[in-house]
Structure formats: structure tokens, C-alpha cells
N, C-alpha and C. Protein backbone atom coordinates (compact mmCIF):
# COMPACT_ATOMS: atom_id res chain seq x y z
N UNK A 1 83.32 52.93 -145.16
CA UNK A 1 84.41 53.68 -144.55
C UNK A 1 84.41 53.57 -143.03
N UNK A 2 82.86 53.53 -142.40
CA UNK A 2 83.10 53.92 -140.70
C UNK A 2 82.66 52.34 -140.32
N UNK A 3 81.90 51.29 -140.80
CA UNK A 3 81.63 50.40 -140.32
C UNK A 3 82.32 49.70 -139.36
N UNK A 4 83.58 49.48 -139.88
CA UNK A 4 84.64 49.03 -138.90
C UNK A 4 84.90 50.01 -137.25
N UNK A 5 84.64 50.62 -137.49
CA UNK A 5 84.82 51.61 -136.38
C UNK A 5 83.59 52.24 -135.94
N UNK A 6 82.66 51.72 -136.35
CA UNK A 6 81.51 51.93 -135.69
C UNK A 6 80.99 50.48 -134.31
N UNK A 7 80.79 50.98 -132.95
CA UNK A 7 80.21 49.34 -132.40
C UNK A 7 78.54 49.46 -133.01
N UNK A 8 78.42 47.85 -132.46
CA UNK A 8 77.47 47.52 -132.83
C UNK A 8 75.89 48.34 -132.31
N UNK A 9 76.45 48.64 -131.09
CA UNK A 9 75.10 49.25 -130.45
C UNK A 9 74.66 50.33 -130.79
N UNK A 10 75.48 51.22 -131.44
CA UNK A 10 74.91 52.54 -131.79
C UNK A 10 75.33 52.64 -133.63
N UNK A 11 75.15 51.42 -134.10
CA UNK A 11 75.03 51.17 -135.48
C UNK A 11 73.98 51.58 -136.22
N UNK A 12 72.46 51.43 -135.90
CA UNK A 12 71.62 51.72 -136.33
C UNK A 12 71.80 53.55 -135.91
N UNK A 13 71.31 53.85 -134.95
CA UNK A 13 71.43 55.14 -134.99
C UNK A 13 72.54 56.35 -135.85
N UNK A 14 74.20 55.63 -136.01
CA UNK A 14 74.74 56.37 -136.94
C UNK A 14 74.04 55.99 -138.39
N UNK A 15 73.60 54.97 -138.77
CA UNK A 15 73.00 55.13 -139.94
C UNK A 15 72.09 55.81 -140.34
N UNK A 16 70.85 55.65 -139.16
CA UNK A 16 70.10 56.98 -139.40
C UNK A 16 70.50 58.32 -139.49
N UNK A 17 71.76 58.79 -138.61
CA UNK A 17 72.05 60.19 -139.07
C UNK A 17 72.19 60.40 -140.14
N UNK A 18 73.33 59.84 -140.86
CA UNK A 18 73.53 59.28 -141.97
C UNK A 18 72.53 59.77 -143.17
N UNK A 19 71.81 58.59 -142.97
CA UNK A 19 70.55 59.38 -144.03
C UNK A 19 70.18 60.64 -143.74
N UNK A 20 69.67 60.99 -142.83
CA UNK A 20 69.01 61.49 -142.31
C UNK A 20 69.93 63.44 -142.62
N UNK A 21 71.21 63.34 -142.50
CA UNK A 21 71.94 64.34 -142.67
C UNK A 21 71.99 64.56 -144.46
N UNK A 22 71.92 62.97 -145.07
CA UNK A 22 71.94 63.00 -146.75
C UNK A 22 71.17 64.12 -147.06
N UNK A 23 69.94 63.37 -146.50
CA UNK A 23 68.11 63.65 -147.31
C UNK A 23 67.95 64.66 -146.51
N UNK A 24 68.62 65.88 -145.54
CA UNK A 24 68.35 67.18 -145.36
C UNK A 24 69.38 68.03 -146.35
N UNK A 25 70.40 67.53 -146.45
CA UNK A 25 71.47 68.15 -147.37
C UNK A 25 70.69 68.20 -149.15
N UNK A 26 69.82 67.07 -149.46
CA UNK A 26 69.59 67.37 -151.25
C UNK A 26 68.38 68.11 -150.76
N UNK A 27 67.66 68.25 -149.77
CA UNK A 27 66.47 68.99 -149.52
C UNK A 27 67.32 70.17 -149.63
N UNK A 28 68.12 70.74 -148.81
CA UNK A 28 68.65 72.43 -148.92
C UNK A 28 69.47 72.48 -150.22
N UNK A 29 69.70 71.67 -151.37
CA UNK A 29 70.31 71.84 -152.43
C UNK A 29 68.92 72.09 -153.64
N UNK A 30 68.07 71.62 -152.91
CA UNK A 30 66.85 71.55 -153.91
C UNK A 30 66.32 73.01 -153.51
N UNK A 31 65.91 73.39 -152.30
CA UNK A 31 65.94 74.84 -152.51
C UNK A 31 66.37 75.94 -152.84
N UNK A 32 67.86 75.58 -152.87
CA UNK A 32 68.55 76.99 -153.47
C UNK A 32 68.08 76.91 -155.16
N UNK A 33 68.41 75.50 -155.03
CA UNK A 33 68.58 75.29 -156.96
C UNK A 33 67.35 75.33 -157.74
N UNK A 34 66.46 74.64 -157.02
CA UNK A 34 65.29 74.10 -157.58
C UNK A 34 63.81 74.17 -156.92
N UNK A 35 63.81 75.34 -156.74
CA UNK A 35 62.52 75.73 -155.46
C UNK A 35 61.06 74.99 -155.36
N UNK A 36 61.28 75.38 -157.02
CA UNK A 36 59.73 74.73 -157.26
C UNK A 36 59.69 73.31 -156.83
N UNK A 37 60.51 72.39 -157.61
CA UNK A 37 60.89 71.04 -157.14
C UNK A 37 60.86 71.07 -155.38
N UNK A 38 61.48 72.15 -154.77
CA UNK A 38 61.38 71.54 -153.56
C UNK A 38 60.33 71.70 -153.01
N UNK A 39 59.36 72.93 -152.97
CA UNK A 39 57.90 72.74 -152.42
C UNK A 39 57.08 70.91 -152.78
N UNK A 40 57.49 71.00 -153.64
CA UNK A 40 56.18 69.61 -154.16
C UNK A 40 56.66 68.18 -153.25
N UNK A 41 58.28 68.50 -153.41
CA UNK A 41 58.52 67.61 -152.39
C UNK A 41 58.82 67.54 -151.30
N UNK A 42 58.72 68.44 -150.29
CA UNK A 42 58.93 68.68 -148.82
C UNK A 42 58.40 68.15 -148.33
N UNK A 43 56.98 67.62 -148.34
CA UNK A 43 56.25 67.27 -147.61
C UNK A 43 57.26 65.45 -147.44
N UNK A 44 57.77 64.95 -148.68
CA UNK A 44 58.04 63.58 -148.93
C UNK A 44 59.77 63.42 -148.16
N UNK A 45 60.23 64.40 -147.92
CA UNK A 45 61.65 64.40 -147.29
C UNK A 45 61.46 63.87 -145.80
N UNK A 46 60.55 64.77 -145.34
CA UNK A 46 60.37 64.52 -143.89
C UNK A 46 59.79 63.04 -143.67
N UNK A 47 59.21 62.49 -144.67
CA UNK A 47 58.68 61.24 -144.71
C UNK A 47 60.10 60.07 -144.56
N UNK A 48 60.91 60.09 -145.49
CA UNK A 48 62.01 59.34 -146.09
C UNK A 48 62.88 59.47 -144.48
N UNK A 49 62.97 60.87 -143.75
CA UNK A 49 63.47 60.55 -142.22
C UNK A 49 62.78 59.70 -141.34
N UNK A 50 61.40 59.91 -141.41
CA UNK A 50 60.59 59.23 -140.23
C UNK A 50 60.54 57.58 -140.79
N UNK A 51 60.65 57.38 -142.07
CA UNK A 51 60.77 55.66 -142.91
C UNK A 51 62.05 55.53 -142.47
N UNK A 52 63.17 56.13 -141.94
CA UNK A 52 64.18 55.64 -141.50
C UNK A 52 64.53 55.34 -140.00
N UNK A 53 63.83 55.55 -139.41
CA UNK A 53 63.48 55.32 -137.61
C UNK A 53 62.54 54.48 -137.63
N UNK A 54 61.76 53.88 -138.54
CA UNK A 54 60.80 53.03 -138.14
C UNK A 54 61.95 51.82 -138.89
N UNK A 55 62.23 51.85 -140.17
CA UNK A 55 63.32 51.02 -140.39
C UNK A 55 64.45 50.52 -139.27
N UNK A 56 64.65 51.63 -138.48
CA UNK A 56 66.01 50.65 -137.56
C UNK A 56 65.40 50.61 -136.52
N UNK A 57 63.79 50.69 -136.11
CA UNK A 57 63.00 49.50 -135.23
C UNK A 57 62.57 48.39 -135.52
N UNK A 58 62.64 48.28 -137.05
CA UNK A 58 62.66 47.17 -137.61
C UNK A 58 63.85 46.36 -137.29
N UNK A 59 64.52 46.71 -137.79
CA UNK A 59 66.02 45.93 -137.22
C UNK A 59 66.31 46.02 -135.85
N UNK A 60 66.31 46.43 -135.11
CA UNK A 60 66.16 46.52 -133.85
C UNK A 60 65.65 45.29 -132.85
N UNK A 61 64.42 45.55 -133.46
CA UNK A 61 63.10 44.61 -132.11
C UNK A 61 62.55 43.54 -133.06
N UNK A 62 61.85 44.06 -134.27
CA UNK A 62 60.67 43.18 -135.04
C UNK A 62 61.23 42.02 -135.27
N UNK A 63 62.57 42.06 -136.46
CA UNK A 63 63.18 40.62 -136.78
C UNK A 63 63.62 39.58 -136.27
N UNK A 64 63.74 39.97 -134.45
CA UNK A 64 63.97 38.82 -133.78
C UNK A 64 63.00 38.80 -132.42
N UNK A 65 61.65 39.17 -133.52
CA UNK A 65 60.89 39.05 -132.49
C UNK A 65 59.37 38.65 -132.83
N UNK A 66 58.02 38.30 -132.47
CA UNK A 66 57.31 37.64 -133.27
C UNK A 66 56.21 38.75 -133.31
N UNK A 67 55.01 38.03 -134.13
CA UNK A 67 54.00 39.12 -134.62
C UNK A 67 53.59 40.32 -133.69
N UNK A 68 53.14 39.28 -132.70
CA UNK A 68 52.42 39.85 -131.75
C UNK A 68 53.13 41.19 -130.42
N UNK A 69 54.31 40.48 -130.63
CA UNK A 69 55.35 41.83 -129.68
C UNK A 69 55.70 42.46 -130.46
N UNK A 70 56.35 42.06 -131.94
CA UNK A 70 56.52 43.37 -132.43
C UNK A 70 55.34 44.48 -132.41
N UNK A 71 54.01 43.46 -133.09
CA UNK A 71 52.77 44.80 -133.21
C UNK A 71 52.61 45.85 -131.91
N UNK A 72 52.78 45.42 -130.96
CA UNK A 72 52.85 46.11 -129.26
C UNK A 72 54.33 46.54 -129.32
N UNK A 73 55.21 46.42 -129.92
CA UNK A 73 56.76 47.48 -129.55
C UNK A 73 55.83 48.56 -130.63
N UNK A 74 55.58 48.11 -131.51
CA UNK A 74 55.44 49.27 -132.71
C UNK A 74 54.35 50.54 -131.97
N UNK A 75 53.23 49.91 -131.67
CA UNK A 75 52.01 50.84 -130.87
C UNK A 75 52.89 51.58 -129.95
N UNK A 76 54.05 51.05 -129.06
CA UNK A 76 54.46 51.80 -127.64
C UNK A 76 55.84 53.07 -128.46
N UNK A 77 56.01 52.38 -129.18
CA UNK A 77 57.09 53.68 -129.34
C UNK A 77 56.33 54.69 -130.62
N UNK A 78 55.17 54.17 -131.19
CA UNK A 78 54.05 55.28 -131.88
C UNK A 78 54.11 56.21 -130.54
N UNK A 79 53.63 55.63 -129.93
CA UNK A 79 52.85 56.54 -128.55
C UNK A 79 53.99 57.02 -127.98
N UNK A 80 55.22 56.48 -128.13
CA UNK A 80 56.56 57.72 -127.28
C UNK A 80 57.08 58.69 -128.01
N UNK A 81 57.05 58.49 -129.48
CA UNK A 81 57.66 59.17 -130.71
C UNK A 81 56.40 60.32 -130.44
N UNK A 82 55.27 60.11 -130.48
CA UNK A 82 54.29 61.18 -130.51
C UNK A 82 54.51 61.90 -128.97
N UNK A 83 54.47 61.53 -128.25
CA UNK A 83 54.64 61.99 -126.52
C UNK A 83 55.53 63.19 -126.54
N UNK A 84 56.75 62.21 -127.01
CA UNK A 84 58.09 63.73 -127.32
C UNK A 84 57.96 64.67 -127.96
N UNK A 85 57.04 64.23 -129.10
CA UNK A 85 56.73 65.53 -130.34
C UNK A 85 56.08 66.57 -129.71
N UNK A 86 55.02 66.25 -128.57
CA UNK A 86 54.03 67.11 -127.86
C UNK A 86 55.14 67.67 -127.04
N UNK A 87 55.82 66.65 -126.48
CA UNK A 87 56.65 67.89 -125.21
C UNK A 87 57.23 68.72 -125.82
N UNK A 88 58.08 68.18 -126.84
CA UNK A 88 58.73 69.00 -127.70
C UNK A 88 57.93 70.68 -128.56
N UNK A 89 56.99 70.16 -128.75
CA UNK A 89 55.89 71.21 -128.89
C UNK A 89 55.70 72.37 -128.10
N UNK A 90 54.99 71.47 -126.69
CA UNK A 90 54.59 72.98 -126.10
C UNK A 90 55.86 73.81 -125.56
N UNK A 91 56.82 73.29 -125.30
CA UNK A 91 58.26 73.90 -125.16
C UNK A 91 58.54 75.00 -126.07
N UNK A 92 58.69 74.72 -127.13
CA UNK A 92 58.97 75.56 -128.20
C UNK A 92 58.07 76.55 -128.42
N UNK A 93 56.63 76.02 -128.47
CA UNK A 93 55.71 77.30 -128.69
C UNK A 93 55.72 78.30 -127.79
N UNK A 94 55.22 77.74 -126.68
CA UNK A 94 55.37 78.53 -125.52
C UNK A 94 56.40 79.14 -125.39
N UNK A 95 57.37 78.60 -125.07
CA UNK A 95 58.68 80.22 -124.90
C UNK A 95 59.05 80.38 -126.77
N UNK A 96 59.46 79.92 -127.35
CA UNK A 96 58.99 80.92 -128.27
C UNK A 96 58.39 81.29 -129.11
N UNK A 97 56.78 81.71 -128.88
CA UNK A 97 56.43 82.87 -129.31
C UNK A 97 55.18 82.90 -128.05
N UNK A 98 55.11 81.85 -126.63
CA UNK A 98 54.01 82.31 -125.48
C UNK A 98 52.98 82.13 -126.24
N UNK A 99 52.13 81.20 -127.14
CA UNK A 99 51.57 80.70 -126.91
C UNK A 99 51.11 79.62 -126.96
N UNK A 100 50.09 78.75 -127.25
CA UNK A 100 49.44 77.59 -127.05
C UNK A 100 48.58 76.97 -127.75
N UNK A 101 48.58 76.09 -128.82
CA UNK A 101 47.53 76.00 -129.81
C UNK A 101 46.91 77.26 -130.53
N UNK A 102 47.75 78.34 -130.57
CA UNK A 102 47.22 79.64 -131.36
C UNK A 102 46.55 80.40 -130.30
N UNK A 103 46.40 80.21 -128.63
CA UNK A 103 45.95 81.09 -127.57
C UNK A 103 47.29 81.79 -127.05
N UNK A 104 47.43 82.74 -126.56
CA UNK A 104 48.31 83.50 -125.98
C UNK A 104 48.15 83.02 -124.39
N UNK A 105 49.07 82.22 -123.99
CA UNK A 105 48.80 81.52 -122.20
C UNK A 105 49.96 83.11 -121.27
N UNK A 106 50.82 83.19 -121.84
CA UNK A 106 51.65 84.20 -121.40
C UNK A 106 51.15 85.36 -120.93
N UNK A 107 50.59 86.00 -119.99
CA UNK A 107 49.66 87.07 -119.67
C UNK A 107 50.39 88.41 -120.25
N UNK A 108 49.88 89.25 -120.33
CA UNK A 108 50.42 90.67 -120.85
C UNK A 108 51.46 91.48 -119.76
N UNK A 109 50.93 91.26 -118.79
CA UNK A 109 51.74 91.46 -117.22
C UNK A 109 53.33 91.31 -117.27
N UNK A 110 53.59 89.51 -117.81
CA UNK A 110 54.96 89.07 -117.61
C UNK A 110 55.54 90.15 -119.12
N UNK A 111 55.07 90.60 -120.05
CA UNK A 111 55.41 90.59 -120.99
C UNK A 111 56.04 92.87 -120.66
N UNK A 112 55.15 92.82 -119.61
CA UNK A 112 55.36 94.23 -119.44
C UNK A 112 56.35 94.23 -118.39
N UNK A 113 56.47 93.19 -117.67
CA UNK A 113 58.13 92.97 -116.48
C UNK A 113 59.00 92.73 -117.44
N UNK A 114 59.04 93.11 -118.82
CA UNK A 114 60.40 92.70 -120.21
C UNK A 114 60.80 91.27 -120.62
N UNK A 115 59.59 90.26 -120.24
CA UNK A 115 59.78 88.86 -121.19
C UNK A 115 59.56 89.12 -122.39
N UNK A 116 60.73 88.61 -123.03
CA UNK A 116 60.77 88.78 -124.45
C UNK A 116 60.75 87.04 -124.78
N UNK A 117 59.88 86.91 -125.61
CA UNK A 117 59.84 85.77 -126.44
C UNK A 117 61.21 85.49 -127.18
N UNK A 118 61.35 84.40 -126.88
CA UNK A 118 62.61 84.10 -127.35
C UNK A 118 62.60 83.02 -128.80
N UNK A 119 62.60 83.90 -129.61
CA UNK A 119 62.44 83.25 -130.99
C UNK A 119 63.38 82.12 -131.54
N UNK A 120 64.62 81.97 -130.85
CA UNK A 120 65.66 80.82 -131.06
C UNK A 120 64.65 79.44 -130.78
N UNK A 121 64.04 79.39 -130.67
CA UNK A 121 62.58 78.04 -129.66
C UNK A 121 62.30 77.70 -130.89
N UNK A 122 61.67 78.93 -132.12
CA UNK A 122 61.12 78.38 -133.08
C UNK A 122 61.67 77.69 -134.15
N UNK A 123 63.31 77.72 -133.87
CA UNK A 123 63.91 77.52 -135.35
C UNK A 123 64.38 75.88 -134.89
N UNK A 124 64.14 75.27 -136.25
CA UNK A 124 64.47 73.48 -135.75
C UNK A 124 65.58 73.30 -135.51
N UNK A 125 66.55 73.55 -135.14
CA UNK A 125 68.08 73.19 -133.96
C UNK A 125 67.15 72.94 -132.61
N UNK A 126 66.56 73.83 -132.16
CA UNK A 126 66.26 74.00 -131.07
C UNK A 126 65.35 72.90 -130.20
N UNK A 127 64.51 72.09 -131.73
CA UNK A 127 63.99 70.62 -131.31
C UNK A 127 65.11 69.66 -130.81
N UNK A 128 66.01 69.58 -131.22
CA UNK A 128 67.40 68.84 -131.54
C UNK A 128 67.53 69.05 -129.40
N UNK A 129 67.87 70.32 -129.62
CA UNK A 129 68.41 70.86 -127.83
C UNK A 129 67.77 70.22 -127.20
N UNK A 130 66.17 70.49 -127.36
CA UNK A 130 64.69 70.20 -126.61
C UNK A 130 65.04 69.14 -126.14
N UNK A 131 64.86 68.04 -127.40
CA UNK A 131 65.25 66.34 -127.22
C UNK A 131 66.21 66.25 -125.61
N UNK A 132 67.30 67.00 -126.24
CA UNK A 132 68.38 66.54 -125.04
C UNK A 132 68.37 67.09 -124.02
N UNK A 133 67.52 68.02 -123.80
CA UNK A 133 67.53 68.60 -122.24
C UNK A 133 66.37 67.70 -121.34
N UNK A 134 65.33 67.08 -122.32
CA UNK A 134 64.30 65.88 -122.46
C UNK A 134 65.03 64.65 -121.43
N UNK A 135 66.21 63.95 -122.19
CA UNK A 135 66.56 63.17 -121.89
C UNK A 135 67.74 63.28 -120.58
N UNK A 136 68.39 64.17 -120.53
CA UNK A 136 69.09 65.01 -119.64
C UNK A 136 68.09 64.45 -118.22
N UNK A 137 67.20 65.60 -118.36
CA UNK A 137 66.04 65.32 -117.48
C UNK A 137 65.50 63.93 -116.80
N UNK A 138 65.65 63.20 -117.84
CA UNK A 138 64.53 61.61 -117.52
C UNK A 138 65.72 61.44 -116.80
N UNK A 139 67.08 61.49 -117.10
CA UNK A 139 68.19 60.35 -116.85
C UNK A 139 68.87 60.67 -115.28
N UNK A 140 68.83 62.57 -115.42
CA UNK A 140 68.68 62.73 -113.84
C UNK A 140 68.16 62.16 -112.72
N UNK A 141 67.07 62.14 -113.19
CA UNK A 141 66.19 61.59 -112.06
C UNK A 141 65.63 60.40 -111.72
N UNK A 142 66.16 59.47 -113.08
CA UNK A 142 66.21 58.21 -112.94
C UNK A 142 67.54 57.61 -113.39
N UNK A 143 68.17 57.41 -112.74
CA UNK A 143 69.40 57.14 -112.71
C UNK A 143 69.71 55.51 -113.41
N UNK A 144 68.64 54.41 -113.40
CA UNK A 144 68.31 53.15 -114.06
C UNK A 144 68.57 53.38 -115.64
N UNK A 145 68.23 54.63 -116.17
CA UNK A 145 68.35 54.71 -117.41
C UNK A 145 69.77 55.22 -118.43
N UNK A 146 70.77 55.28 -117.62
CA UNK A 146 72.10 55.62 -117.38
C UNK A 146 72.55 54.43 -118.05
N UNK A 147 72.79 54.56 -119.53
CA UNK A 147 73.65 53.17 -119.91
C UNK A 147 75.05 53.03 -119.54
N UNK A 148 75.14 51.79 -119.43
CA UNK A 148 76.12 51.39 -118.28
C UNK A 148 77.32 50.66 -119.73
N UNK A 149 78.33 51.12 -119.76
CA UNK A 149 79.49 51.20 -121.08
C UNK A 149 80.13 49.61 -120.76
């Protein structure tokens, strides 16, 4: 239906939504309907997203590219995919719920000047935001990374 009207450059990425919107949609159909079924397989949903981002780095870089650079694209965006997860992390923990690997970093002080933990941090939309205030950020201040249409 969208192929035609999709360009080429941001082809892979609508496909991943794509899935990616599928296989969260039978995941929340499997919980209303089928709970039990969905515990056993939750753990395997989140898998079938992350097999689909390594898939359109496959298509991406690997196939027109040889052993040895692909194995080094694959290691560098391991290490960026994990990088973001951490920023993405302490962001969220920290403001909402202040703390830090299960330590409380937030002193009791700020919490008695009326910081309220802001629990919207913990719910997953808010990774989604994270990402883009992430990239927001990089693109500010490096202006090189500004794709050019």
C-alpha cells in the first residue's frame, strides 16, 4: 500500500515501525485476552523488535559491505544502541522516581523545597520523548548532523 510513497531513505525505518507497532499491538491483544500466554511470551516480543533493528542494519551497511567492516559497524552501533539505553536510563530513573541503581541520589532537602518525582519518566512513551530530546540535543550543537533534504 505505502511502498510507492514511501522514499528510499527512510524505508527501512518505516518498516521497522511497522513491525514494530504489529508485534506491540498482538502483545496488548494477548494481554487482555490471553494473560497467561502473554507472560511466557513477553520476554520474546521485545526480542522480535530488537531482531528487527539489527535486520535493517543488515540491509543497511552489512550487504554491501565486507566481513570485516560489517563485524566493526555491528560492535559500534552494539556500543551506541547500549550508550542510549544508559542515557535513556538514568534520565528516567532519576527524575522519575530520584534514584540510581536502587540508591536514592536526590537528597531529602530538594524533596522538602516540594520536588515531586515525576512519575510520567517511568512509563515507556517517555523513552520514545527521551530518544528525541537525545537527538534534539546532539543536533543542536552539532549542526553537521542536520540531514540536509
Amino acid at each position: 500500500l505505502l511502498r510507492d510513497l514511501i522514499p528510499n531513505r527512510i524505508r527501512i525505518i518505516v518498516q521497522l515501525v511497522v513491525v514494530a507497532s504489529m508485534v506491540i499491538l498482538v502483545d496488548q491483544v494477548l494481554r487482555a485476552y490471553a494473560y497467561d500466554v502473554s507472560k511466557e511470551l513477553s520476554i520474546f516480543i521485545g526480542l522480535i523488535i530488537t531482531n528487527c533493528i539489527v535486520m535493517g542494519r543488515l540491509e543497511a551497511f552489512a550487504l554491501g559491505n565486507g566481513v570485516w567492516k560489517s563485524f566493526l559497524d555491528g560492535i559500534g552501533n552494539a556500543a551506541g544502541y547500549g550508550f542510549i539505553l544508559i542515557v535513556v536510563a538514568f534520565f528516567r530513573e532519576l527524575l522519575g522516581s530520584g534514584k540510581l541503581l536502587g540508591y536514592q541520589v536526590i537528597p531529602d532537602i530538594i524533596y522538602e523545597m516540594g520536588y515531586v518525582n515525576n512519575g510520567l519518566m517511568l512509563l515507556s512513551p517517555m523513552a520514545l520523548i527521551t530518544v528525541g530530546l537525545y537527538i534534539w540535543f546532539q543536533r543542536s550543537k552539532n549542526r553537521s548532523l542536520i540531514e540536509k533534504n
